[in-house]
Protein backbone atom coordinates (compact mmCIF):
# COMPACT_ATOMS: atom_id res chain seq x y z
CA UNK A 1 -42.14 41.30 4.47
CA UNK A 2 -43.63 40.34 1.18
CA UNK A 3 -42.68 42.89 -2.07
CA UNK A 4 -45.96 43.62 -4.45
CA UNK A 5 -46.06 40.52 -5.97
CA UNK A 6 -46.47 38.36 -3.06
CA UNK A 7 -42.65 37.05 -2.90
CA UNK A 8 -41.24 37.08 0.28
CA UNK A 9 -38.55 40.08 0.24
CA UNK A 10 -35.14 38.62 1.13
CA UNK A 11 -34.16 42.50 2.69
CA UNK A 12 -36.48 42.36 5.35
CA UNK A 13 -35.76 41.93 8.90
CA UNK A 14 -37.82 39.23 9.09
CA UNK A 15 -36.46 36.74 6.49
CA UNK A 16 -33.27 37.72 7.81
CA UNK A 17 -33.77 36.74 11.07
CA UNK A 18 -35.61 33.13 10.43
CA UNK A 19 -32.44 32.02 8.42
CA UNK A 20 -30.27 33.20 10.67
CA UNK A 21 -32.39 30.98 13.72
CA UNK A 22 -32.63 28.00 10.95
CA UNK A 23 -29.03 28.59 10.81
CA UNK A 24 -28.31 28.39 14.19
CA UNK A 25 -30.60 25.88 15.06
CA UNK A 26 -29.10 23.39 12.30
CA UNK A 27 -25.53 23.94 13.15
CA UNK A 28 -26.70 22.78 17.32
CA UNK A 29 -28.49 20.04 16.00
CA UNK A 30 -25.46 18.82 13.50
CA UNK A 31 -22.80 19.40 16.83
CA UNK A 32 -25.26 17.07 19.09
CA UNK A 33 -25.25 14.47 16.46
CA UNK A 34 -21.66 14.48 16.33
CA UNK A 35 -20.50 14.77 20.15
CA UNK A 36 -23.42 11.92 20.41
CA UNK A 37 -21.66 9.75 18.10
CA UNK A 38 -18.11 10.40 19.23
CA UNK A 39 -19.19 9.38 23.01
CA UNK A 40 -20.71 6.40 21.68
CA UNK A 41 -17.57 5.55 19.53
CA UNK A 42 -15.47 6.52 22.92
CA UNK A 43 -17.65 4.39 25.35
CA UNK A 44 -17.58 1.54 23.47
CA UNK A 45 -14.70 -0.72 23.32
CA UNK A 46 -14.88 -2.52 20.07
CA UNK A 47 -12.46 -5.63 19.82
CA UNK A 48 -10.67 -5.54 16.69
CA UNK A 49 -8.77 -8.99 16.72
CA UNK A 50 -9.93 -12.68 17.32
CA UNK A 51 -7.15 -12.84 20.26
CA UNK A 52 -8.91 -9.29 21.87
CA UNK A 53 -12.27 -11.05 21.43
CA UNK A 54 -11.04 -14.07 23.46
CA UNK A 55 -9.60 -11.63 25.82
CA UNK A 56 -12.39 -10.54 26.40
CA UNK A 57 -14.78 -13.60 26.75
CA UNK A 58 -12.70 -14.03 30.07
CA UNK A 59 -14.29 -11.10 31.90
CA UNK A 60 -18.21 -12.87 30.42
CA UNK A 61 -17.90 -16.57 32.27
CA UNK A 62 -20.99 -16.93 34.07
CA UNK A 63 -20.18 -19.29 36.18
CA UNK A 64 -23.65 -20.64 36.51
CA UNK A 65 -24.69 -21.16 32.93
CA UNK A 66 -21.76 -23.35 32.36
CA UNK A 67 -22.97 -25.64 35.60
CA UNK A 68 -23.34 -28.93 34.21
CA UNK A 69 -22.09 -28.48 30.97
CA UNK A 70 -18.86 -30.45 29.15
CA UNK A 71 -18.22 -29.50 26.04
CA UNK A 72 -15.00 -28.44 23.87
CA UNK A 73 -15.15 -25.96 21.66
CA UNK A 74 -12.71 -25.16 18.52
CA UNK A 75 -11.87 -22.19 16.60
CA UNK A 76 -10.07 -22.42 13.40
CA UNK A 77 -9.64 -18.89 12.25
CA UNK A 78 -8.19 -17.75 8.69
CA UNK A 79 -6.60 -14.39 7.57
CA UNK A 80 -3.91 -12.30 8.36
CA UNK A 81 -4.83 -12.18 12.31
CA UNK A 82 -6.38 -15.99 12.34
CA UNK A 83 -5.49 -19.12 14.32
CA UNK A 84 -6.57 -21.56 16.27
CA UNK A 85 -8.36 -20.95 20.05
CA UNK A 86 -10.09 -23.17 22.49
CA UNK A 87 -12.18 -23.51 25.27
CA UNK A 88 -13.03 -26.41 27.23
CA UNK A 89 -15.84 -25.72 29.82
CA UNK A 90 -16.65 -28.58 32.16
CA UNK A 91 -19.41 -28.29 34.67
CA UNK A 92 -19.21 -24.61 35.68
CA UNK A 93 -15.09 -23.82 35.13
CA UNK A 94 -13.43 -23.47 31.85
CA UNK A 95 -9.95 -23.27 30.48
CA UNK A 96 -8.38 -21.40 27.28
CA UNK A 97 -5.68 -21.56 25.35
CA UNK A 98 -4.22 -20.69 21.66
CA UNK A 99 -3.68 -24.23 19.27
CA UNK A 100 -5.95 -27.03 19.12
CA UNK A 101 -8.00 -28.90 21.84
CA UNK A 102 -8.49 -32.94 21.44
CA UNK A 103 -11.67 -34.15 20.83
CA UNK A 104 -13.64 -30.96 20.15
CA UNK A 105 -17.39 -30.83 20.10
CA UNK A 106 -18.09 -27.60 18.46
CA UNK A 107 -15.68 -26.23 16.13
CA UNK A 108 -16.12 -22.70 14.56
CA UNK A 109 -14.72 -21.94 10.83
CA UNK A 110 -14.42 -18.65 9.83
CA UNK A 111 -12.03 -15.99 8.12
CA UNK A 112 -10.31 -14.01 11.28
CA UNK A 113 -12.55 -10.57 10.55
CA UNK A 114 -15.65 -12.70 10.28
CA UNK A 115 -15.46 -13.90 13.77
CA UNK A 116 -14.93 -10.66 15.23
CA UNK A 117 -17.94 -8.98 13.54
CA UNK A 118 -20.07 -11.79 15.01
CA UNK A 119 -18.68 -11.42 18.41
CA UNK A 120 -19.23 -7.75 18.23
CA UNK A 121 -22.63 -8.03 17.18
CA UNK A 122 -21.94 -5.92 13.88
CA UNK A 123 -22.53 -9.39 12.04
CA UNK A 124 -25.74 -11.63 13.05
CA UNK A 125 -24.32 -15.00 14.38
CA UNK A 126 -27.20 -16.44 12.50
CA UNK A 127 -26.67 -14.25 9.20
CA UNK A 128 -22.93 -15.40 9.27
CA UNK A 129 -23.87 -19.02 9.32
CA UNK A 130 -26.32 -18.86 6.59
CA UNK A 131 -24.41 -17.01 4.10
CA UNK A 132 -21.19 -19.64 4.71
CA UNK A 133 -19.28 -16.75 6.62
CA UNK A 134 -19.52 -19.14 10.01
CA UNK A 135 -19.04 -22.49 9.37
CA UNK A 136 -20.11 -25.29 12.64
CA UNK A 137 -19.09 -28.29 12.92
CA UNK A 138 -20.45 -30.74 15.37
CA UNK A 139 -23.02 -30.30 18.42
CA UNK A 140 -25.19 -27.24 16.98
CA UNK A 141 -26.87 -27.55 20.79
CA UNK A 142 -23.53 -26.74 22.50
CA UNK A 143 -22.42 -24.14 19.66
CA UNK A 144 -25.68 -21.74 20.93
CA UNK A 145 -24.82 -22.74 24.81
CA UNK A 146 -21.61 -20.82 24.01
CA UNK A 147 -23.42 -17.70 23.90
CA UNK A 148 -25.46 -18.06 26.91
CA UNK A 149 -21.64 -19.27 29.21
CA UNK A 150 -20.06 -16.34 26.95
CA UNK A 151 -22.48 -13.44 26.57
């Protein structure tokens, strides 16, 4: 295993045989990492436009956090996917629709990619708002409510 001066010797069996295990086991541990991050990737749905995101807020309505509430809520979205969504909730239904709502209480300013990030949670609601990348306007109260009707 070792040659006369104490080095290991690279022609025995023995060396041979740990690099080829390190080896091995590297290369299994490399493929898990991958196949786990390609079923995570596959699992996961990730919206990719403001009009998917709304899409999907649909299928979130609880019902019962929005008992009580009346509130309006206004999205003006920039960029090259942007526009302008609402929602008006009103004790425990809601409607939504593409343009602008009358009389909002809440409305939401941000560049189109912006808002998706934040409703994907790869962009802290909070973080967006303090660096400018979320602008609110109005009832700050209602604007968190939003996330408890729309989770």
């Amino acid at each position: 295993m070792t040659n006369e001066e104490g080095m290991i010797n690279p022609q025995s069996s023995h060396y041979r045989s740990n690099r080829r295990y390190l080896f091995t086991a590297t290369s299994v541990l490399a493929s898990l990492i991958c196949i786990q991050a390609a079923n995570a990737v596959s699992s996961e749905h990730v919206d990719s436009t403001p009009q998917e995101v709304f899409d999907s807020m649909r299928g979130s309505f609880q019902q019962a956090k929005a008992k009580g509430v009346h509130a309006r809520y206004q999205w003006d979205l920039s960029g090259p996917q942007g526009g302008q969504w609402w929602i008006d909730v009103d004790d425990g239904k809601y409607k939504m629709g593409k343009g602008k709502i009358d009389n909002p209480n809440v409305t939401f300013v941000a560049k189109d990619k912006d808002w998706v990030a934040v409703s994907n949670h790869q962009m802290g609601g909070t973080w967006a708002y303090l660096t400018g990348r979320l602008k609110i306007r109005g009832d700050q109260g209602l604007a968190r409510k939003l996330g408890e009707i729309f989770p």
